[in-house]
N, C-alpha and C. Protein backbone atom coordinates (compact mmCIF):
# COMPACT_ATOMS: atom_id res chain seq x y z
N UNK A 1 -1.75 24.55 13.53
CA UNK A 1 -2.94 24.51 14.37
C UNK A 1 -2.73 23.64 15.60
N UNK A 2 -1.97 23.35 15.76
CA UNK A 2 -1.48 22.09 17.01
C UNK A 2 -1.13 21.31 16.85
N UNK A 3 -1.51 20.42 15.93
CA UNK A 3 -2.18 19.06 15.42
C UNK A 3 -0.73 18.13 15.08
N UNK A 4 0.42 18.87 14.73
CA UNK A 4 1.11 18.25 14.16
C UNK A 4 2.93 19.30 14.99
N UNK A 5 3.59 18.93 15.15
CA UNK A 5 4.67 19.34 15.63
C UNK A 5 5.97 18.66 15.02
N UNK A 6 6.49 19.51 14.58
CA UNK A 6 7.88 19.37 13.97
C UNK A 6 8.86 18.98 14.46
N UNK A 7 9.96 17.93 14.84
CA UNK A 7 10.89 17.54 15.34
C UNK A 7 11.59 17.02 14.51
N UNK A 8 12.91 18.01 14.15
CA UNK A 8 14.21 17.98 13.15
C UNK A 8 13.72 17.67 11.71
N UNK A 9 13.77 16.71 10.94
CA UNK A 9 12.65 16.63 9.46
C UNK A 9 11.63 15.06 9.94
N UNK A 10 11.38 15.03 11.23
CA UNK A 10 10.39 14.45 11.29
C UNK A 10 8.67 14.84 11.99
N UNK A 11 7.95 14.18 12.04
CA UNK A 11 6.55 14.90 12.58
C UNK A 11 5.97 14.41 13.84
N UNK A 12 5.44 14.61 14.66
CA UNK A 12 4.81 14.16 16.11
C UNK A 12 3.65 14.46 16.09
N UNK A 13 2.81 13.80 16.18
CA UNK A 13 1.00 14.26 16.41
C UNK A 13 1.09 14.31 17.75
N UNK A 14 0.26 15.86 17.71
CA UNK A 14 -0.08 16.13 19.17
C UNK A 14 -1.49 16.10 19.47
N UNK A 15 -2.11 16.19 18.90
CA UNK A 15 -3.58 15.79 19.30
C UNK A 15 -4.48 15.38 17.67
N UNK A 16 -5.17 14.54 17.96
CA UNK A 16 -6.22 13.93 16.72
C UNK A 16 -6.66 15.16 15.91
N UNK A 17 -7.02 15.05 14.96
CA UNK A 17 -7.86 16.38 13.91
C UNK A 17 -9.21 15.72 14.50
N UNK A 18 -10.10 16.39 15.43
CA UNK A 18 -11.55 16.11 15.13
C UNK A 18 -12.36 16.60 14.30
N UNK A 19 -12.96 15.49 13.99
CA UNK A 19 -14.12 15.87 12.91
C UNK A 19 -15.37 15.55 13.50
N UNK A 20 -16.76 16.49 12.42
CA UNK A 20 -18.00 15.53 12.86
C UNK A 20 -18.12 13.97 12.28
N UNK A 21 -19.00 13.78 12.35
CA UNK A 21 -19.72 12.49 11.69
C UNK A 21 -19.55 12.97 10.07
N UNK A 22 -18.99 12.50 9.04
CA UNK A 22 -18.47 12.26 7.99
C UNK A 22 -19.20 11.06 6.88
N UNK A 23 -20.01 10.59 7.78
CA UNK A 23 -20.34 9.20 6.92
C UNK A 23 -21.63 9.69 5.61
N UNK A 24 -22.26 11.41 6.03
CA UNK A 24 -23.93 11.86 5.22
C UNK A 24 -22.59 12.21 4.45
N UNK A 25 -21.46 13.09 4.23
CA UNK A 25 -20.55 13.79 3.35
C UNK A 25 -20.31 12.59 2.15
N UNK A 26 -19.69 11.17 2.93
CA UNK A 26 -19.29 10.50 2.45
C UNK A 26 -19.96 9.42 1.08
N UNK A 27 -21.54 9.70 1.96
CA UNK A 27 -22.25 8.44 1.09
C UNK A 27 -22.78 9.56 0.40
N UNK A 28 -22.75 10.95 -0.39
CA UNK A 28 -22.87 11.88 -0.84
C UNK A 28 -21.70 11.85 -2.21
N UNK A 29 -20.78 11.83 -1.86
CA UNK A 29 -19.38 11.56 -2.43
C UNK A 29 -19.68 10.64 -2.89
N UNK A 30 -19.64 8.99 -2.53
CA UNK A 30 -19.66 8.05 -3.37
C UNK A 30 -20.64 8.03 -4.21
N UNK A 31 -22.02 9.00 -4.15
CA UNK A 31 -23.21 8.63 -5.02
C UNK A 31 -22.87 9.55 -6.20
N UNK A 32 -22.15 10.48 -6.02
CA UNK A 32 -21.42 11.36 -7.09
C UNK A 32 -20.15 10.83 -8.00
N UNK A 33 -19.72 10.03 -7.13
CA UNK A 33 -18.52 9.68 -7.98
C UNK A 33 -18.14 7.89 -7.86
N UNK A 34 -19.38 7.30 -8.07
CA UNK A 34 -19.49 5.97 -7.50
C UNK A 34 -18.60 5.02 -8.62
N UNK A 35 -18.32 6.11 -9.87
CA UNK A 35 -17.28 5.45 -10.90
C UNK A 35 -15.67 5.39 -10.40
N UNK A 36 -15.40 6.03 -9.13
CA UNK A 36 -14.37 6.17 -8.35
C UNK A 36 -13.96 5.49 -6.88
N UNK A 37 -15.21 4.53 -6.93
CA UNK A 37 -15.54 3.81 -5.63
C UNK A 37 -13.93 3.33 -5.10
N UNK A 38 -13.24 2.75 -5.56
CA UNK A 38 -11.80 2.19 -5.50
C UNK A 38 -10.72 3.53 -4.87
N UNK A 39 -10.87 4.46 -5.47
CA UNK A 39 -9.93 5.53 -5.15
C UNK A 39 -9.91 6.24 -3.86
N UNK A 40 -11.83 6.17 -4.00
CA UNK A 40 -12.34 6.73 -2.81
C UNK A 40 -12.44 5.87 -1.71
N UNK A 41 -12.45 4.97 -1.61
CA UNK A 41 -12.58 4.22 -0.47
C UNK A 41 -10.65 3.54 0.25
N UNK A 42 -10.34 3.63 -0.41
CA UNK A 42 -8.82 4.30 -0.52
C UNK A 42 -8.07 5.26 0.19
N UNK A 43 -9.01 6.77 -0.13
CA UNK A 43 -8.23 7.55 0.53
C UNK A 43 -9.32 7.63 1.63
N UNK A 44 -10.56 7.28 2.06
CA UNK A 44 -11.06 7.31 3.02
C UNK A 44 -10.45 6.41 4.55
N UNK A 45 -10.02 5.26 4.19
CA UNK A 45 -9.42 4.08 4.77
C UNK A 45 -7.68 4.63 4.97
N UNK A 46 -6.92 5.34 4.25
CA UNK A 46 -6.20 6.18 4.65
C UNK A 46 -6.12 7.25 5.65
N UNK A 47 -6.86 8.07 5.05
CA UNK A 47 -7.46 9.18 6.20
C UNK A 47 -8.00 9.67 7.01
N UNK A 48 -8.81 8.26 7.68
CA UNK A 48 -9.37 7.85 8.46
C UNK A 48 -7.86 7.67 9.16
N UNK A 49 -6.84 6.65 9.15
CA UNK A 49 -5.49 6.28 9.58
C UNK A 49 -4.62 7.11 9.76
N UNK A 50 -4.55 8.36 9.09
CA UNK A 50 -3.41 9.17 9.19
C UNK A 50 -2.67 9.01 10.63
N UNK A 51 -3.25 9.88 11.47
CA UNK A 51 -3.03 9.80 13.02
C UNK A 51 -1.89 8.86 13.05
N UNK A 52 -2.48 7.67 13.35
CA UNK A 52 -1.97 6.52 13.28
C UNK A 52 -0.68 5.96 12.58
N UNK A 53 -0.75 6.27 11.72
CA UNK A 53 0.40 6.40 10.72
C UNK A 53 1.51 7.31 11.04
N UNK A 54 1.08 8.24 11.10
CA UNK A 54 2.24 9.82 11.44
C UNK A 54 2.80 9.22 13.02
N UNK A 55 2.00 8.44 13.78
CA UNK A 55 2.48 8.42 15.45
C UNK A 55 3.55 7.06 15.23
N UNK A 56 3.35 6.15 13.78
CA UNK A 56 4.11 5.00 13.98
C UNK A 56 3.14 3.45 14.72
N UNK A 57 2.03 4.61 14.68
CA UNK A 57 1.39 3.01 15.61
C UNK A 57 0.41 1.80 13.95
N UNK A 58 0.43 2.45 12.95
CA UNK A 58 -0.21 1.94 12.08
C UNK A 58 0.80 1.72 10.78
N UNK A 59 1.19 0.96 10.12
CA UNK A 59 1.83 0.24 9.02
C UNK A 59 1.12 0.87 7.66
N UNK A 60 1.46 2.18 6.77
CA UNK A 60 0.60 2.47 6.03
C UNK A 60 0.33 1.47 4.40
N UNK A 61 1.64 0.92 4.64
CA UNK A 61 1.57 -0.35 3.34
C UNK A 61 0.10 -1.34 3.66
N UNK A 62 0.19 -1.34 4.87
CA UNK A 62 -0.96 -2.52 5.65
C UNK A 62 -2.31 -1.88 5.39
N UNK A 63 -2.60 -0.54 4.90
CA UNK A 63 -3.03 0.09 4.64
C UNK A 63 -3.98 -0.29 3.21
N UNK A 64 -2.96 -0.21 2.48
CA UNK A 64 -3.29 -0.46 1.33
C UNK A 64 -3.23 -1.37 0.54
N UNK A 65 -2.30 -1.82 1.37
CA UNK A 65 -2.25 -3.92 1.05
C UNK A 65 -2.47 -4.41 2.20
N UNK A 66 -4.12 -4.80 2.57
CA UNK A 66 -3.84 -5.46 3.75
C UNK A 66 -3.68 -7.27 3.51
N UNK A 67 -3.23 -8.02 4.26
CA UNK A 67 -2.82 -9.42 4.09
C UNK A 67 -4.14 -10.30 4.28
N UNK A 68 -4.97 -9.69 4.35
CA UNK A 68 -6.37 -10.34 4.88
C UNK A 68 -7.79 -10.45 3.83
N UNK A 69 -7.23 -9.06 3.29
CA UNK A 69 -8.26 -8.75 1.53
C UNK A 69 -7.85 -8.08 0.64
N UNK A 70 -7.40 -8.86 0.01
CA UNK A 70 -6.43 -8.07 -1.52
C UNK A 70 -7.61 -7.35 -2.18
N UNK A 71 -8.52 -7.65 -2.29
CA UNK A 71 -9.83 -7.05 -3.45
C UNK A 71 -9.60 -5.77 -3.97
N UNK A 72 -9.39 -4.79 -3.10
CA UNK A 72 -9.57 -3.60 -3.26
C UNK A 72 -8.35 -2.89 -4.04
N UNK A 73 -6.91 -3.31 -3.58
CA UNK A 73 -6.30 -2.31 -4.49
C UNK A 73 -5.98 -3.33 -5.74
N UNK A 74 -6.06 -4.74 -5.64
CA UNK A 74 -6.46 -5.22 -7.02
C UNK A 74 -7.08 -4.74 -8.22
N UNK A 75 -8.57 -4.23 -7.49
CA UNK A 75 -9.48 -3.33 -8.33
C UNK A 75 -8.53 -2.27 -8.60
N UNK A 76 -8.38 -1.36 -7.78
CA UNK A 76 -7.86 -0.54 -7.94
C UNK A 76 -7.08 -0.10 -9.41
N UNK A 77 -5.62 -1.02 -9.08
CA UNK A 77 -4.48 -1.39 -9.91
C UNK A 77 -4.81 -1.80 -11.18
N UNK A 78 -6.03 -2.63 -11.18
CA UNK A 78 -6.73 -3.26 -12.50
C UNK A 78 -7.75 -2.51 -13.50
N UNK A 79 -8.73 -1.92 -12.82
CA UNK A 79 -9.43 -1.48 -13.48
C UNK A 79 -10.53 -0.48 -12.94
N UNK A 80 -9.81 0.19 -11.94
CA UNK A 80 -10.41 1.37 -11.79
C UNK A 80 -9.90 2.38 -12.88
N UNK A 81 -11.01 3.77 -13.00
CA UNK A 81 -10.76 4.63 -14.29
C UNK A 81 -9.48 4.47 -14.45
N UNK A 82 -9.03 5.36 -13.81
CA UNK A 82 -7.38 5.61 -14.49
C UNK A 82 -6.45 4.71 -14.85
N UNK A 83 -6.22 3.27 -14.01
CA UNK A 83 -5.90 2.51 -14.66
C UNK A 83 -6.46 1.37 -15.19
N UNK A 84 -7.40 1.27 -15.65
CA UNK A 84 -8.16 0.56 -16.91
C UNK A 84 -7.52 0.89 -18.02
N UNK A 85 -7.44 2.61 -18.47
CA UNK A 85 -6.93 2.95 -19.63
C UNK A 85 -5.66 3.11 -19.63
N UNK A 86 -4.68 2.98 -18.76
CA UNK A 86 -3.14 2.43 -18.48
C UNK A 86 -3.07 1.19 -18.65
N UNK A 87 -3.75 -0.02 -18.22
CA UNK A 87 -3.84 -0.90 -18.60
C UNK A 87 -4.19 -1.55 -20.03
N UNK A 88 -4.83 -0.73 -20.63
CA UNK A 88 -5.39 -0.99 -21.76
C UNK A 88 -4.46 -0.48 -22.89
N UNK A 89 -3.77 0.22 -22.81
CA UNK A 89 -2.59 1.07 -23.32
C UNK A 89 -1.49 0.12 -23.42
N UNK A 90 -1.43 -0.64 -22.66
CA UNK A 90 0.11 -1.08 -22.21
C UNK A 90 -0.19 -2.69 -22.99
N UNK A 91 -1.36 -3.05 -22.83
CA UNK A 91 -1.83 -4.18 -23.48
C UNK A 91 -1.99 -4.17 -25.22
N UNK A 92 -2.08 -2.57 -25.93
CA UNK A 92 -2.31 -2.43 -26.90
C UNK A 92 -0.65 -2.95 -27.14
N UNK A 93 0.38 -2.03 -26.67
CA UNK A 93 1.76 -1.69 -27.24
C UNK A 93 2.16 -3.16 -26.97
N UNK A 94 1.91 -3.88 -25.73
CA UNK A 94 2.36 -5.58 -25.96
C UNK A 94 1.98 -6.25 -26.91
N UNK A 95 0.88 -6.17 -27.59
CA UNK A 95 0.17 -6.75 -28.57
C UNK A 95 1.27 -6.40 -29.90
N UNK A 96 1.17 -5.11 -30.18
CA UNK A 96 1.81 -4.49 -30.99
C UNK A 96 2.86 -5.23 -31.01
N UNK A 97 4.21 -5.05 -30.27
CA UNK A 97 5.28 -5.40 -30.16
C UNK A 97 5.56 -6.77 -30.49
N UNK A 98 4.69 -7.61 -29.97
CA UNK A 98 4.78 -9.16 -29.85
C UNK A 98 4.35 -9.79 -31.32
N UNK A 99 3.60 -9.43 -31.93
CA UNK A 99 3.49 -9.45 -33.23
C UNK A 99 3.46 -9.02 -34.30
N UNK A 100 4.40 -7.95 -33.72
CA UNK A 100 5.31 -7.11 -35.62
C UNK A 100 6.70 -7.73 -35.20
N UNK A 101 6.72 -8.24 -33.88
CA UNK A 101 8.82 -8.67 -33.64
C UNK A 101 8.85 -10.30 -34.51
N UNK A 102 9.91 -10.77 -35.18
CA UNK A 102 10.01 -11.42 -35.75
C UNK A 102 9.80 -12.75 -34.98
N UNK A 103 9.02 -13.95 -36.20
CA UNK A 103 8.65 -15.34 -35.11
C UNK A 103 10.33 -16.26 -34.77
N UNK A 104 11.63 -15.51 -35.47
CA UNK A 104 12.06 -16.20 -34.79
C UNK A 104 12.89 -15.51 -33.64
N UNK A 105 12.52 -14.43 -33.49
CA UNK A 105 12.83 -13.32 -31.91
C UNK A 105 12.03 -14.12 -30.59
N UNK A 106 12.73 -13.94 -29.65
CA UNK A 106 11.64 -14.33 -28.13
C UNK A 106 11.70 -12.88 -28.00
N UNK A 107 9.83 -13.11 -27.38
CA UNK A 107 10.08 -11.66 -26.83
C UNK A 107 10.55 -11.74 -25.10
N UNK A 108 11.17 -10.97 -24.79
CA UNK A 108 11.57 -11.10 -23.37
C UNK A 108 11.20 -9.88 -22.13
N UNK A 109 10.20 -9.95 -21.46
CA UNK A 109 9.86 -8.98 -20.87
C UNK A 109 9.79 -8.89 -19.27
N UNK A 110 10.35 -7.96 -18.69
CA UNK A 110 10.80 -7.89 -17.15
C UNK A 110 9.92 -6.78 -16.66
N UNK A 111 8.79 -7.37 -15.75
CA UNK A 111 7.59 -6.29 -15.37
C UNK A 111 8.33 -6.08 -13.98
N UNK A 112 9.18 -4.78 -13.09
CA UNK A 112 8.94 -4.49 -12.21
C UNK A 112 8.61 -3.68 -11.60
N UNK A 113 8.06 -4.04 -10.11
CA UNK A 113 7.21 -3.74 -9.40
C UNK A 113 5.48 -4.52 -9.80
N UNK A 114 5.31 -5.46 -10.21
CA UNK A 114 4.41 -5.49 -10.36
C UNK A 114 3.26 -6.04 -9.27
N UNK A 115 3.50 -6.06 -8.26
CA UNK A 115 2.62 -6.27 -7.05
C UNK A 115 1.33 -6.95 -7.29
N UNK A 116 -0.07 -5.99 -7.67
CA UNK A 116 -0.95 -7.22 -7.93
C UNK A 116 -1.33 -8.01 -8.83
N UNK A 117 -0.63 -7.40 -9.90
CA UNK A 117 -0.79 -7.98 -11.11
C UNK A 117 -1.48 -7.14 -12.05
N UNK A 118 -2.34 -6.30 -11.74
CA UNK A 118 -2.84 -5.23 -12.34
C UNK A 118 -2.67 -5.38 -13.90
N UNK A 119 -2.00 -4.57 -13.99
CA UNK A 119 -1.20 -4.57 -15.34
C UNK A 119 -1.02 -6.08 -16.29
N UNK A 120 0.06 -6.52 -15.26
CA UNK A 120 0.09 -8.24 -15.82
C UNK A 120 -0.98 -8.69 -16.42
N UNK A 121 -1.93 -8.65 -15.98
CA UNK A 121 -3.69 -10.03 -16.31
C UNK A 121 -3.55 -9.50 -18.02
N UNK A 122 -3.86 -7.94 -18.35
CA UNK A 122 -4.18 -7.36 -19.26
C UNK A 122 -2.90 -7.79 -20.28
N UNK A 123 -1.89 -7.59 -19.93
CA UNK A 123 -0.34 -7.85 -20.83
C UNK A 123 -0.38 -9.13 -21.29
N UNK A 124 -0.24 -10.41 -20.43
CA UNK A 124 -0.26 -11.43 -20.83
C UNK A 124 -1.31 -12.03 -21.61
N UNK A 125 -2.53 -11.30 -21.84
CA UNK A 125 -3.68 -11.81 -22.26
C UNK A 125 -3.22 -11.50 -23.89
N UNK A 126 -2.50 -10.32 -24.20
CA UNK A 126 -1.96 -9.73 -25.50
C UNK A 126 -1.02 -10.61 -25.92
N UNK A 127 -0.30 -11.94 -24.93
CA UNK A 127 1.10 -12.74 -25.90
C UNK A 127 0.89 -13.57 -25.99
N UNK A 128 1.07 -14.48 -26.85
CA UNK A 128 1.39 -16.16 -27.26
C UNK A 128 2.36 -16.60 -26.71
N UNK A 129 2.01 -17.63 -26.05
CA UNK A 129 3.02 -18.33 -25.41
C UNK A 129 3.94 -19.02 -25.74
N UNK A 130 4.17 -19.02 -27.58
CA UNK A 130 5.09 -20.02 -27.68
C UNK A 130 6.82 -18.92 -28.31
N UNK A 131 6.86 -17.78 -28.41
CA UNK A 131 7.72 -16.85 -28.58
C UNK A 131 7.64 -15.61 -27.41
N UNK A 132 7.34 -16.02 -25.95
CA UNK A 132 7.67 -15.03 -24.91
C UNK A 132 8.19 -15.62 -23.51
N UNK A 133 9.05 -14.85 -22.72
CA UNK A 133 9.76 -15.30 -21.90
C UNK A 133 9.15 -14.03 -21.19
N UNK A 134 8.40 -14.28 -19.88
CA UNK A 134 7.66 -13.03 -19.32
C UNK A 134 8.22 -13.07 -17.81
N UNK A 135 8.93 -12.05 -16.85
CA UNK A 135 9.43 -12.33 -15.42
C UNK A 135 8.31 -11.44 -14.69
N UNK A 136 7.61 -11.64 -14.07
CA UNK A 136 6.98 -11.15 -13.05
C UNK A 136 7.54 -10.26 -12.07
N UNK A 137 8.21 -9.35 -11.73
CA UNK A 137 9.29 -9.40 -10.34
C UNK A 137 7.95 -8.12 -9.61
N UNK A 138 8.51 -8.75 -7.97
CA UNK A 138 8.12 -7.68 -7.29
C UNK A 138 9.29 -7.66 -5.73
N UNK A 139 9.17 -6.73 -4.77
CA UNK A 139 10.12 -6.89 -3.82
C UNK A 139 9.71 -7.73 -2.78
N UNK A 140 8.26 -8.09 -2.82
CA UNK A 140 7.60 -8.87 -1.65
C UNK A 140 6.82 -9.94 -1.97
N UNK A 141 7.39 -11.03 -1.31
CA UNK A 141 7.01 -12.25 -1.77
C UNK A 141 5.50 -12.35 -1.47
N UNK A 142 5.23 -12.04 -0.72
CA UNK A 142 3.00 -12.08 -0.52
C UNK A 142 2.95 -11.75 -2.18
N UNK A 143 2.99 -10.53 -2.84
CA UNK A 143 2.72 -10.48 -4.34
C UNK A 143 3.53 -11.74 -5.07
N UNK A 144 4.57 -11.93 -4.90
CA UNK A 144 4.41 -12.91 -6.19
C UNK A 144 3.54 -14.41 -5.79
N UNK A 145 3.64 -14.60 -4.57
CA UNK A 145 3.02 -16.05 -4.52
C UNK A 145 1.44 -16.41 -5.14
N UNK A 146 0.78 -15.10 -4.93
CA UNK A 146 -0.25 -14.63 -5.17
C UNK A 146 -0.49 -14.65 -6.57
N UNK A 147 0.43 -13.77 -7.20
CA UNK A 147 0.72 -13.84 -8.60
C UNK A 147 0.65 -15.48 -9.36
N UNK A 148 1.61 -16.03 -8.58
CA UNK A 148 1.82 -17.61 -8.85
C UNK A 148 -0.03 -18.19 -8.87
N UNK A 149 -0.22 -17.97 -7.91
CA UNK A 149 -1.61 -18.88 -8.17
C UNK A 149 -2.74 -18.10 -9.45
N UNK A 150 -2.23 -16.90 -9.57
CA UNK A 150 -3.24 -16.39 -10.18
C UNK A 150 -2.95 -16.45 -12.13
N UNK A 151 -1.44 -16.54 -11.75
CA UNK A 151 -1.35 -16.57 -13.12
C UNK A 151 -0.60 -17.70 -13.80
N UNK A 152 -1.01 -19.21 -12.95
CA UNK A 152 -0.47 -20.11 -13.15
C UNK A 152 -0.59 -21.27 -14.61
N UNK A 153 -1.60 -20.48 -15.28
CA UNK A 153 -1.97 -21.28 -16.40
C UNK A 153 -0.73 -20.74 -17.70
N UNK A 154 -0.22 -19.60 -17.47
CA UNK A 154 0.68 -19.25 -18.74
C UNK A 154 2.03 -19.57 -18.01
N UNK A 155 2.20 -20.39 -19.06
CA UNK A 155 3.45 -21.40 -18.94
C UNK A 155 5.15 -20.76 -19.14
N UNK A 156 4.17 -19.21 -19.49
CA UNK A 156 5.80 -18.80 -20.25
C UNK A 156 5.93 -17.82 -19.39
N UNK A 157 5.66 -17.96 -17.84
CA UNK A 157 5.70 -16.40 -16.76
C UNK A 157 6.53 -17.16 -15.48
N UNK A 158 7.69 -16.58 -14.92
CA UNK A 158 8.45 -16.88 -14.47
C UNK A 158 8.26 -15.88 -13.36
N UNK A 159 8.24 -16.34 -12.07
CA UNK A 159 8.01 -15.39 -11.00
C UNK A 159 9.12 -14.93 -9.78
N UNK A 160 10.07 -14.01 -10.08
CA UNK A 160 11.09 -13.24 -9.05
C UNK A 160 11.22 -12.48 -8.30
N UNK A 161 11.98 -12.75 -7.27
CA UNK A 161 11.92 -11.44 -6.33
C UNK A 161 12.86 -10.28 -6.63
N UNK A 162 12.80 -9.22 -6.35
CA UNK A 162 13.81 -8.14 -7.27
C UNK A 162 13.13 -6.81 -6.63
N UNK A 163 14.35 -6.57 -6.04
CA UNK A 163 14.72 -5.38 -5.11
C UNK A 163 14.76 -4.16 -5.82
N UNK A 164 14.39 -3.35 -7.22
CA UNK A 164 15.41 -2.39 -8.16
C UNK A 164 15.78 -1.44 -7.36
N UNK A 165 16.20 -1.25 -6.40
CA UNK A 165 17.39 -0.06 -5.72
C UNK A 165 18.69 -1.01 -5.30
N UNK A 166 18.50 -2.45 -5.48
CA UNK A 166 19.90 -3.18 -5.33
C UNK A 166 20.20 -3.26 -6.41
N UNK A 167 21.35 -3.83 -6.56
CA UNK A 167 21.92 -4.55 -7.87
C UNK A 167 21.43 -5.91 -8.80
N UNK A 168 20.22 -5.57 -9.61
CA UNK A 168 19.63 -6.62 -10.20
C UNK A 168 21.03 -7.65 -10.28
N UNK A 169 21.81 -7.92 -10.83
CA UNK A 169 22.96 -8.67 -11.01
C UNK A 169 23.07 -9.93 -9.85
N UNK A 170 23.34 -9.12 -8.58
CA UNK A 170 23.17 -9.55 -7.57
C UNK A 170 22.01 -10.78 -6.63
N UNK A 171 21.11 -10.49 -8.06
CA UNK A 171 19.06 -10.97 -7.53
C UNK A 171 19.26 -11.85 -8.37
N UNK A 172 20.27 -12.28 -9.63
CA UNK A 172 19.85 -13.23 -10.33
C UNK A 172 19.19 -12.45 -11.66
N UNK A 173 19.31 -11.28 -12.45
CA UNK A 173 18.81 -10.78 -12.89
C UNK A 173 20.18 -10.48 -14.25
């Protein structure tokens, strides 16, 4: 339709997608699916950006992690639908694991990618601290420092940086 032009396997915006006013659609949408508020406001704040993104003038990580208000994909990651019950899953099998493994086993567990912690809050809430050795890793230090303050009361969580397309070996790993 115009909008988008092909150059070798990359893309060029040639002119904006206009739309109308979107905001009666929108607050329509959220009153329908207001159990999805996180997802949706998500891909709205995305796709609102596209443009932007496709031309190079907008950072789409900045997007979704912006450095200014974590709140949202926190929620997100934590306990919006879908992962609430990923979370809750993963917290059952830690539980599980951590106390059928023998008391004189450590358990030793290497979360990566774990960015906001999402996952983490729920996991660590499932172990005892006196038989687990827990590493936090993510590739960007804004998440772990973050991590650090947030999950500074369990004594047995160790916080790394870790690249996994390099050579963990290499990271200290």
């Amino acid at each position: 339709d115009g909008i988008l032009r092909r150059i070798g396997v990359e893309w060029e915006v040639q002119r904006d997608l206009r739309t109308s006013d979107t905001s009666g659609a929108w607050a329509k949408t959220l009153e329908k699916g207001s159990a999805f508020f996180a997802e949706l406001s998500m891909l709205r704040q995305c796709g609102e950006n596209l443009a932007g993104v496709l031309r190079g003038e907008i950072n789409p990580l900045e997007l979704i992690f912006p450095e200014t208000d974590m709140s949202l994909p926190e929620f997100l990651y934590r306990d919006s639908g879908a992962m609430r019950n990923f979370n809750l899953l993963a917290q059952l099998v830690t539980h599980r694991m951590s106390t059928e493994m023998p008391r004189s086993r450590k358990v030793r567990i290497l979360e990566i990618g774990a960015g906001t912690g999402g996952t983490t809050g729920y996991v660590l809430s499932a172990l005892s601290a006196d038989n687990v050795e827990y590493v936090f890793s993510d590739v960007s230090p804004l998440f772990l420092a973050a991590a650090e303050r947030k999950f500074a009361r369990h004594s047995f969580v160790t916080f790394k940086t870790l690249d996994i397309e390099k050579d963990p070996r290499g990271q200290g790993f």
